[in-house]
C-alpha atoms as a PDB file:
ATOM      1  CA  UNK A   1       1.500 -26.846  24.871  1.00  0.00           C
ATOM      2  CA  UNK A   2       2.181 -30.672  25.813  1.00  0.00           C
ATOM      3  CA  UNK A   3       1.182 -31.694  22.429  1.00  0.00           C
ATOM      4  CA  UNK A   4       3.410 -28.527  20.415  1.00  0.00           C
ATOM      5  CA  UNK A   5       6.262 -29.801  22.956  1.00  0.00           C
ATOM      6  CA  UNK A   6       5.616 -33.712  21.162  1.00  0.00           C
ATOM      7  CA  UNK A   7       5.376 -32.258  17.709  1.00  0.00           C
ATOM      8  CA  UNK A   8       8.489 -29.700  17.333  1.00  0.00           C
ATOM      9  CA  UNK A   9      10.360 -32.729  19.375  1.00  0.00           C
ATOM     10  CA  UNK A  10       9.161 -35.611  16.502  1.00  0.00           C
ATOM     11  CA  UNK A  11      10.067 -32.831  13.732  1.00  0.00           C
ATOM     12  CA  UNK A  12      13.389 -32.155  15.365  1.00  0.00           C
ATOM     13  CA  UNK A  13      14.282 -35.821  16.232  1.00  0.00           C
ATOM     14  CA  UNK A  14      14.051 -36.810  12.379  1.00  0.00           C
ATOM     15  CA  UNK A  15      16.035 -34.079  10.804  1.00  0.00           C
ATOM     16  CA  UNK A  16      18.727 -34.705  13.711  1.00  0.00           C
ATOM     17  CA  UNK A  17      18.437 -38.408  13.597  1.00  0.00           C
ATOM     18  CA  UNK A  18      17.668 -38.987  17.192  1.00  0.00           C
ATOM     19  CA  UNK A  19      14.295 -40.206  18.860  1.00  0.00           C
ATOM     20  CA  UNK A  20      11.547 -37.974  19.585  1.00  0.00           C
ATOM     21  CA  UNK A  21      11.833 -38.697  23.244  1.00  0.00           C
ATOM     22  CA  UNK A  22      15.660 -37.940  23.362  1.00  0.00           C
ATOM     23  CA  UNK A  23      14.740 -34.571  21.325  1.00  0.00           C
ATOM     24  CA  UNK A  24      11.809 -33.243  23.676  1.00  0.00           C
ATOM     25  CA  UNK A  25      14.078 -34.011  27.056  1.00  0.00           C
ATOM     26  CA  UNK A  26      16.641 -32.204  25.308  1.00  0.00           C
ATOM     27  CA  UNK A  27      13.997 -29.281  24.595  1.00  0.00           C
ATOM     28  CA  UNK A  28      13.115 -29.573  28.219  1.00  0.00           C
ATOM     29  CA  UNK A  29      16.193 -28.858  29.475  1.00  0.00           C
ATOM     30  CA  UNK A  30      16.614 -26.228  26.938  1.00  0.00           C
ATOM     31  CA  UNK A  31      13.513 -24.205  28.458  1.00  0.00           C
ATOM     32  CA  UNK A  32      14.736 -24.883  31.390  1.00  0.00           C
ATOM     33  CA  UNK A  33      17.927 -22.380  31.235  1.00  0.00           C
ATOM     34  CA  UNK A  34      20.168 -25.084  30.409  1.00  0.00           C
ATOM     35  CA  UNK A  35      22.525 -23.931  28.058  1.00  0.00           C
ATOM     36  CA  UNK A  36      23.715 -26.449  25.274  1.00  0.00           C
ATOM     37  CA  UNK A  37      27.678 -27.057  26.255  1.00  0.00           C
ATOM     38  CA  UNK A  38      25.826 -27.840  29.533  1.00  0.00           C
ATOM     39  CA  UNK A  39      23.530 -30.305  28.547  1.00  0.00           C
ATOM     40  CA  UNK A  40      26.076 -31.878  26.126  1.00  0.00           C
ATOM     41  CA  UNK A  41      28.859 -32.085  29.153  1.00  0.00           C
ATOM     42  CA  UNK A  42      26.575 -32.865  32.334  1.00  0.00           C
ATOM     43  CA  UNK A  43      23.094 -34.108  30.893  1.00  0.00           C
ATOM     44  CA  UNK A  44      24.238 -36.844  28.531  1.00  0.00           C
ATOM     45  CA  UNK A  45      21.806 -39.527  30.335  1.00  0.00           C
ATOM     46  CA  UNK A  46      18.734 -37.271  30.304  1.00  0.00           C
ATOM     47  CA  UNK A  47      19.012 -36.746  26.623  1.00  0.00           C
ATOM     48  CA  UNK A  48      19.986 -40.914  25.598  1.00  0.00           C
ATOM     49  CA  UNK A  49      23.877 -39.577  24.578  1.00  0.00           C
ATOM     50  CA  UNK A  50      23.286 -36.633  22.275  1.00  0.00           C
ATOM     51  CA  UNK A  51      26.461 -34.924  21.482  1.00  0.00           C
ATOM     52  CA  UNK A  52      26.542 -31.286  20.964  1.00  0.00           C
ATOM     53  CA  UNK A  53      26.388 -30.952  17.441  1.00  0.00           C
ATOM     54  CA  UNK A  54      23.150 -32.381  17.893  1.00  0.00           C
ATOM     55  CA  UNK A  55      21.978 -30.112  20.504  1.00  0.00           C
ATOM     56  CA  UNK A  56      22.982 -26.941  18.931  1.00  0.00           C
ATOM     57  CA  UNK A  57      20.818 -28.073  15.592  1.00  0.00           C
ATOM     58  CA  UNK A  58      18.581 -28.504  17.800  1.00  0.00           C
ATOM     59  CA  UNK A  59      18.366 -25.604  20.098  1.00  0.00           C
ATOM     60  CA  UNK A  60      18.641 -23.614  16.227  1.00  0.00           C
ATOM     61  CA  UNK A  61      15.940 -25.584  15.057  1.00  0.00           C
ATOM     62  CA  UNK A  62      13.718 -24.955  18.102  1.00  0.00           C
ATOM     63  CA  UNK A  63      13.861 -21.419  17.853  1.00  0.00           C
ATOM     64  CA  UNK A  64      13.067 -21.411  14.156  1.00  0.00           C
ATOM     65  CA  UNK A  65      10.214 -23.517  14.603  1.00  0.00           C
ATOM     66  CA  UNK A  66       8.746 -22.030  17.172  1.00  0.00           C
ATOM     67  CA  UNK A  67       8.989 -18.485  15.324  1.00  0.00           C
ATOM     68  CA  UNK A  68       7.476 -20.196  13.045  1.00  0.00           C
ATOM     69  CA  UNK A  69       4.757 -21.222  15.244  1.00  0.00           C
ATOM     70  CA  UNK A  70       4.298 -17.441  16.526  1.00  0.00           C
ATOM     71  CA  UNK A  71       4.458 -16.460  12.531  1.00  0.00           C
ATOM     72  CA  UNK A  72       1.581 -18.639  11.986  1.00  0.00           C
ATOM     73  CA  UNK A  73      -0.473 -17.316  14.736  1.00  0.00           C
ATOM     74  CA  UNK A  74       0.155 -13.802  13.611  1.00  0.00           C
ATOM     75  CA  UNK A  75      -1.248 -14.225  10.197  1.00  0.00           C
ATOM     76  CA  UNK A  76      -4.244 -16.466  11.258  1.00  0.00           C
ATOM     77  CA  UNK A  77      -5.493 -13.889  13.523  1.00  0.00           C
ATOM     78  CA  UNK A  78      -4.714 -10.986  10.934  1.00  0.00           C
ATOM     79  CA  UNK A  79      -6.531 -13.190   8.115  1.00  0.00           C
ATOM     80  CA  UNK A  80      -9.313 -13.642  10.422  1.00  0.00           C
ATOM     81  CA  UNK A  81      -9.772 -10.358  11.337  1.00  0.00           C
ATOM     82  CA  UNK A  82      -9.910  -9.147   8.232  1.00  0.00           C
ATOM     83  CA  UNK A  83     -13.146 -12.066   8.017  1.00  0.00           C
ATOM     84  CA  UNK A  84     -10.984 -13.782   5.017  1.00  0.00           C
ATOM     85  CA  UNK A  85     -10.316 -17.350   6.359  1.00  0.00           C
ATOM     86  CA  UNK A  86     -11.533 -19.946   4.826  1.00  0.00           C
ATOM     87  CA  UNK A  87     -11.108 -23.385   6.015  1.00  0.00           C
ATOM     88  CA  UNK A  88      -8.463 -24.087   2.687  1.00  0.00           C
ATOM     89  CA  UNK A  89      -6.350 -21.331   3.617  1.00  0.00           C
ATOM     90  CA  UNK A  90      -6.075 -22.294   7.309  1.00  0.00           C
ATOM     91  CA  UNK A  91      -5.087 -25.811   5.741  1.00  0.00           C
ATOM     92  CA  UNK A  92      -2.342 -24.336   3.601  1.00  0.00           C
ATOM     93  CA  UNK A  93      -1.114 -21.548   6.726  1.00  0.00           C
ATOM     94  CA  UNK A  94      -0.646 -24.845   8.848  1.00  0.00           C
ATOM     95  CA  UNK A  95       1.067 -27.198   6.671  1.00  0.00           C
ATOM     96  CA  UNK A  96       3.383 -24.007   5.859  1.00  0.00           C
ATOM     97  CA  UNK A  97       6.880 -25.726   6.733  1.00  0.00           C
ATOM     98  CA  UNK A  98       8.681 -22.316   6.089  1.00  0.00           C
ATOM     99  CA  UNK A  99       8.804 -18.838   7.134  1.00  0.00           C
ATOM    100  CA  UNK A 100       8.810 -17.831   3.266  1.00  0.00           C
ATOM    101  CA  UNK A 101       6.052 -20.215   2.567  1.00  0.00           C
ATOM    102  CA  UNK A 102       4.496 -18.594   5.110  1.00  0.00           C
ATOM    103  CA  UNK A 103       4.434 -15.175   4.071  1.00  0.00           C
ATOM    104  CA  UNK A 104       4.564 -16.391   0.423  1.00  0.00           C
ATOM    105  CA  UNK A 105       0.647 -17.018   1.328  1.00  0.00           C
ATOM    106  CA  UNK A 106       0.137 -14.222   3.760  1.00  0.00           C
ATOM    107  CA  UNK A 107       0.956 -12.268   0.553  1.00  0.00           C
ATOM    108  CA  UNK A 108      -2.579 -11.177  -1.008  1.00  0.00           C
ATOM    109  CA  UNK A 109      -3.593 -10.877   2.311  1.00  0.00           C
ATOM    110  CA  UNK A 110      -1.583  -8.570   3.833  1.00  0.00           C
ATOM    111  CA  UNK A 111      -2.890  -4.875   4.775  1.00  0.00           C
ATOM    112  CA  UNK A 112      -1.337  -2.622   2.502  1.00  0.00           C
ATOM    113  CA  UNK A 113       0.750   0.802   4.615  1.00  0.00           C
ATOM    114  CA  UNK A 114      -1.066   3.700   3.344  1.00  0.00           C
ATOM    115  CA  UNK A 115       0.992   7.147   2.565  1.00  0.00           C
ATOM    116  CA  UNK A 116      -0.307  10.783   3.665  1.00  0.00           C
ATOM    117  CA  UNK A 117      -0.375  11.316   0.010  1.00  0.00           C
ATOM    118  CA  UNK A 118      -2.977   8.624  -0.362  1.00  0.00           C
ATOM    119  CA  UNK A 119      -5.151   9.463   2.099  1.00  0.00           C
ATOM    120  CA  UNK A 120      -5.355  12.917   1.315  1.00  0.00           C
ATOM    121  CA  UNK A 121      -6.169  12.082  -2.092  1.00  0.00           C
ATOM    122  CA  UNK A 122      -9.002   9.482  -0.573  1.00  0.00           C
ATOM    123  CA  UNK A 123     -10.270  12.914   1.183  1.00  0.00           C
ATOM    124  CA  UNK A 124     -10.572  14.846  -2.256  1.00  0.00           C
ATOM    125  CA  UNK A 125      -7.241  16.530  -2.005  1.00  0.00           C
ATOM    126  CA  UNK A 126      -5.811  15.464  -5.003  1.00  0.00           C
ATOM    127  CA  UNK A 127      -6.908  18.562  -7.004  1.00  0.00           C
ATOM    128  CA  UNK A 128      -5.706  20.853  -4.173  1.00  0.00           C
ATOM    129  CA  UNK A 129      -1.944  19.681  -4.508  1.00  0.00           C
ATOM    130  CA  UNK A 130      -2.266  19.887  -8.459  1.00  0.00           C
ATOM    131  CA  UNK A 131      -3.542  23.642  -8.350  1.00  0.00           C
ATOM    132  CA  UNK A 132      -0.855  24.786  -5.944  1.00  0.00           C
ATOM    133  CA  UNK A 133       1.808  23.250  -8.066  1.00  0.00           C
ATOM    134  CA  UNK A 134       0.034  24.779 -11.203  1.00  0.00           C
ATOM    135  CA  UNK A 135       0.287  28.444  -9.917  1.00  0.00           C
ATOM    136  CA  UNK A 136       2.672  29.051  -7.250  1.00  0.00           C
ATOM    137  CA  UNK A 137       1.310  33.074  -6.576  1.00  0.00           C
ATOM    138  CA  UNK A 138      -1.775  31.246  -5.068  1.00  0.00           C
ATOM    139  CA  UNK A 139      -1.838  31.202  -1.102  1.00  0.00           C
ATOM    140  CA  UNK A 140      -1.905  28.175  -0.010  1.00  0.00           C
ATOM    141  CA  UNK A 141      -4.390  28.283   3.141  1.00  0.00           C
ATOM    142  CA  UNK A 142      -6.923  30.649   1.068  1.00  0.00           C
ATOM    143  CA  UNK A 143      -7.209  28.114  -1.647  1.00  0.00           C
ATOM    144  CA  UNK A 144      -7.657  25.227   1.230  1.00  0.00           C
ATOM    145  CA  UNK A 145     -10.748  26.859   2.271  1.00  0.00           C
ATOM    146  CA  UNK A 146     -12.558  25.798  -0.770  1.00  0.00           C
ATOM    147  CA  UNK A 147     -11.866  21.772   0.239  1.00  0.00           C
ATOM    148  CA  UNK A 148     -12.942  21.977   3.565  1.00  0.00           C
ATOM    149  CA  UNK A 149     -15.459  19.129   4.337  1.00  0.00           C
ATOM    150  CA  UNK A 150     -16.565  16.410   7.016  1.00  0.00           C
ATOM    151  CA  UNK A 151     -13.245  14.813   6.536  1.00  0.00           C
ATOM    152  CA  UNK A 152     -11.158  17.472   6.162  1.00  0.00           C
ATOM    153  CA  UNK A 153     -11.970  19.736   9.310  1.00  0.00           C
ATOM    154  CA  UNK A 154     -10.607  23.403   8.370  1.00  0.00           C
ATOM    155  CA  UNK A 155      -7.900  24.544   5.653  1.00  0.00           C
ATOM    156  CA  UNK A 156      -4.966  23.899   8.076  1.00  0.00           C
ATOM    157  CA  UNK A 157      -5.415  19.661   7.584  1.00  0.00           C
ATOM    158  CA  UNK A 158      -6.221  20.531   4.047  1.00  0.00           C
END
C-alpha cells in the first residue's frame, strides 16, 4: 500500500509540478478526513506551501487514479478467471494510463450478457417460438410438451 501511496504521489507530483514528497503528505492528509480548503488554509507546512489549486487537482487526480487502480484489479481477476492472461496482456492492463485504455483492452475479453431469447434457443427452443408464431390456433403448452428435455424440465419453462 506504502509503495501505491509513493507511486500515485510521484505521478501526481509531476502533472501538478510539486515534489513527490509534498504530493504523498498532501495524500496523507487527504485520507486522513482532511478536507482540501483545510489543508490549503491550516496545513501549508505539512504539504511544503501547496496552494489549493494544487490540492484540488490533486485530491481529483487521486480519486481517478485510484479508480483506476480498482479498474485494473477488476479486469485482471475477470481475465484470469476466465484462464486468459497471458503475461503480455498483464503488461499492457498495467501500463494502461486510462480508464478507456483500460477497457479499450478489456474489450475482447469481456463476458458477453446473454438474453432469455438466447438461451432458450441454446436449449433447442428456437423451433418452438417459430411454430407458435407460424400457427397461432396451436396451444401453446401442448406443443411445449414435444421439447421437453434434460434442460428444459416440463412444458411450463419451455
Amino acid at each position: 500500500m506504502a509503495s501505491d501511496i509513493k507511486r500515485i504521489a510521484a505521478i501526481i507530483a509531476a502533472e501538478i509540478k510539486a515534489r513527490p514528497e509534498q504530493a504523498a503528505a498532501a495524500i496523507g492528509l487527504l485520507d486522513e478526513g482532511a478536507t482540501v480548503p483545510f489543508v490549503a488554509r491550516y496545513r501549508k507546512e505539512v504539504t511544503g506551501g501547496l496552494d489549493d489549486t494544487q490540492l484540488r487537482d490533486l485530491a481529483e487526480r487521486l480519486a481517478y487514479l485510484r479508480e483506476l487502480d480498482a479498474r485494473r484489479a477488476t479486469i485482471l481477476g475477470s481475465i484470469r478467471e476466465q484462464g486468459k492472461l497471458t503475461e503480455e496482456l498483464e503488461t499492457k492492463i498495467a501500463a494502461a494510463v486510462t480508464k478507456a485504455e483500460l477497457e479499450d483492452i478489456y474489450l475482447p475479453y469481456k463476458p458477453k450478457r446473454r438474453t432469455k431469447a438466447e438461451i432458450a434457443r441454446e436449449r433447442g427452443l428456437g423451433a418452438l417460438a417459430e411454430a407458435i408464431l407460424a400457427d397461432r390456433s396451436l396451444v401453446p403448452a401442448e406443443v411445449a410438451l414435444a421439447y421437453v428435455t434434460e434442460e428444459v424440465a416440463d412444458a411450463k419453462a419451455a
